[in-house]
N, C-alpha and C. Protein backbone atom coordinates (compact mmCIF):
# COMPACT_ATOMS: atom_id res chain seq x y z
N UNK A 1 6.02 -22.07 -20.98
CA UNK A 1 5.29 -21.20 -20.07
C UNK A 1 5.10 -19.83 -20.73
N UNK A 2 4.13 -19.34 -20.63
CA UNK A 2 3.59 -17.86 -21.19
C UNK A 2 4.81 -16.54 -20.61
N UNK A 3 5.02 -15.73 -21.62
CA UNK A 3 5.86 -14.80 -21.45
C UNK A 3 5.10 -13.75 -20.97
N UNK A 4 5.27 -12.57 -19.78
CA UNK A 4 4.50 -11.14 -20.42
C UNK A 4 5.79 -10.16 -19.99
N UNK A 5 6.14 -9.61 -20.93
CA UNK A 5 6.89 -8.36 -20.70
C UNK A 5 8.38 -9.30 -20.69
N UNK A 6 8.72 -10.22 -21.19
CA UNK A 6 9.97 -10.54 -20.24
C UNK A 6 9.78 -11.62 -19.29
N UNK A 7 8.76 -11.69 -18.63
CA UNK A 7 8.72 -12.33 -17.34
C UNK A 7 7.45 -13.84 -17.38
N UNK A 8 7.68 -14.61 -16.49
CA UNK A 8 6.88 -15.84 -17.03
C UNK A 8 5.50 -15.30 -16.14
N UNK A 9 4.44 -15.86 -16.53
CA UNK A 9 3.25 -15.72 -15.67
C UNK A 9 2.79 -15.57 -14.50
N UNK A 10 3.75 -17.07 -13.68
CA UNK A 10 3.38 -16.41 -12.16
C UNK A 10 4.67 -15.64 -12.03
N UNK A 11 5.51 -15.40 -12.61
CA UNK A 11 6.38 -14.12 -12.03
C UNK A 11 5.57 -12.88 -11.79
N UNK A 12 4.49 -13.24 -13.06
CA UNK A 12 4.01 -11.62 -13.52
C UNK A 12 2.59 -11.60 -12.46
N UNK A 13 1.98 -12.75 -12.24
CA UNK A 13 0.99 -12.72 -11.24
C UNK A 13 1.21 -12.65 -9.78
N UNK A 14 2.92 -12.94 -9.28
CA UNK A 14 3.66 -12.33 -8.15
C UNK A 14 3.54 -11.18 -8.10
N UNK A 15 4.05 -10.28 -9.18
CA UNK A 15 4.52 -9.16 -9.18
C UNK A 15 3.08 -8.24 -8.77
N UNK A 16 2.17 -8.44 -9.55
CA UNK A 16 0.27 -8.19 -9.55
C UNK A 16 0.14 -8.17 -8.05
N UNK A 17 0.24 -9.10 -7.01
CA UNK A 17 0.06 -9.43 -6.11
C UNK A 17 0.90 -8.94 -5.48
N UNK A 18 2.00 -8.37 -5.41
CA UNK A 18 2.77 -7.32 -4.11
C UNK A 18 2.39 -5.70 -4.67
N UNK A 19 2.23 -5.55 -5.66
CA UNK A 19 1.79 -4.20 -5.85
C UNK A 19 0.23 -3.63 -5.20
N UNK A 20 -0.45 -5.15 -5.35
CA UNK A 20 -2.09 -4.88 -4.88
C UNK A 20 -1.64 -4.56 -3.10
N UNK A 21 -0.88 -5.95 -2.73
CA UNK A 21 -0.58 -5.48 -1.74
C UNK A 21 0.61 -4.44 -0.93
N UNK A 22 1.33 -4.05 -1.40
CA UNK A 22 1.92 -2.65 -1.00
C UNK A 22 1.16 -1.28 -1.35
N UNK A 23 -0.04 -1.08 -2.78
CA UNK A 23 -1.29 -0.26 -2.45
C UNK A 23 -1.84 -0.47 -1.15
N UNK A 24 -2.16 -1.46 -0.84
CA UNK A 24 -3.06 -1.65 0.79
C UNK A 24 -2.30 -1.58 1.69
N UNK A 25 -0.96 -1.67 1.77
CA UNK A 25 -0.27 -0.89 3.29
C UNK A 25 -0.35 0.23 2.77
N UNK A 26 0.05 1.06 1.75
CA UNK A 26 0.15 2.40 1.13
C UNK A 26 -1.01 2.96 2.12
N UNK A 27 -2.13 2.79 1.66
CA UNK A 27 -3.93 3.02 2.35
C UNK A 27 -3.81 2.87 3.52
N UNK A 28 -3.21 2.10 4.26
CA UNK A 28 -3.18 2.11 6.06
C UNK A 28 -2.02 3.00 6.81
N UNK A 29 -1.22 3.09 5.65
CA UNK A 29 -0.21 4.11 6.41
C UNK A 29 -0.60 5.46 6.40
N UNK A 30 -1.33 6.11 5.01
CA UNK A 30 -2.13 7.18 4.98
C UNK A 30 -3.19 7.35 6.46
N UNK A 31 -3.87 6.32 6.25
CA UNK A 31 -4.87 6.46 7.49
C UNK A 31 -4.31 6.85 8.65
N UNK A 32 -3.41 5.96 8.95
CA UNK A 32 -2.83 6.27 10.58
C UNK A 32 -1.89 7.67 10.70
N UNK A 33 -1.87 7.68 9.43
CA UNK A 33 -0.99 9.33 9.26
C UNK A 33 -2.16 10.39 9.65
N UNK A 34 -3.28 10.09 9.29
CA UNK A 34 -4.45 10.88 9.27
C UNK A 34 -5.01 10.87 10.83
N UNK A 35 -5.07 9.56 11.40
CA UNK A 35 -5.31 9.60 12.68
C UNK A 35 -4.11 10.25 13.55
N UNK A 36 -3.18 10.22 13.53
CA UNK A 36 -2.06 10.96 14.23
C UNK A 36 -1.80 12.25 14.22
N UNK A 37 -2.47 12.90 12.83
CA UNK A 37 -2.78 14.35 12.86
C UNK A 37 -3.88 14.99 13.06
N UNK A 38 -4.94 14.10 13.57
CA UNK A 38 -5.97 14.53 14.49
C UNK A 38 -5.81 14.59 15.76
N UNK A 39 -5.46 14.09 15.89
CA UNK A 39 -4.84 13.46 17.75
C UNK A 39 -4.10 14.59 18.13
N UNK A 40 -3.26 15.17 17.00
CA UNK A 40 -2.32 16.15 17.24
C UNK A 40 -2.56 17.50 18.14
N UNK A 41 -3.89 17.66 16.45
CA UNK A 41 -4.46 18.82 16.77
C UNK A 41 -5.71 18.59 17.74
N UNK A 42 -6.03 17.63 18.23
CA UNK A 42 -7.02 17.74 19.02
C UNK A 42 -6.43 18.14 20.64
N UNK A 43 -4.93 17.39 20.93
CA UNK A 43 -4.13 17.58 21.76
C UNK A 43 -3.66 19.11 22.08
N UNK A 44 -3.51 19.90 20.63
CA UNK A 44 -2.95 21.21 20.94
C UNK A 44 -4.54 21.97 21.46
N UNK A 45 -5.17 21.95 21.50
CA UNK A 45 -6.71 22.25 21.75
C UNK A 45 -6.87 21.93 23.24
N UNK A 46 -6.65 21.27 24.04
CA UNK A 46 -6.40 20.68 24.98
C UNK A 46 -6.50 21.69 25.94
């Protein structure tokens, strides 16, 4: 089986695949961080 770094292929195409996906919660947690500090300030406005 193919090596990269140490690690066999689909280790390394696992690894590819939780990073893509922990970037994309990364991106939704930003967002809702962003929506919650609108809300905030739209609330202190109130």
């Amino acid at each position: 089986m193919a090596q990269y770094g140490g690690m066999k292929a689909d280790d390394a195409k696992r690894l590819k695949d939780l990073e893509r996906e922990n970037a994309r919660l990364k991106k939704i947690v930003a967002d809702r961080r962003l929506d919650i500090d609108m809300l905030k300030e739209l609330n202190r406005g109130s």
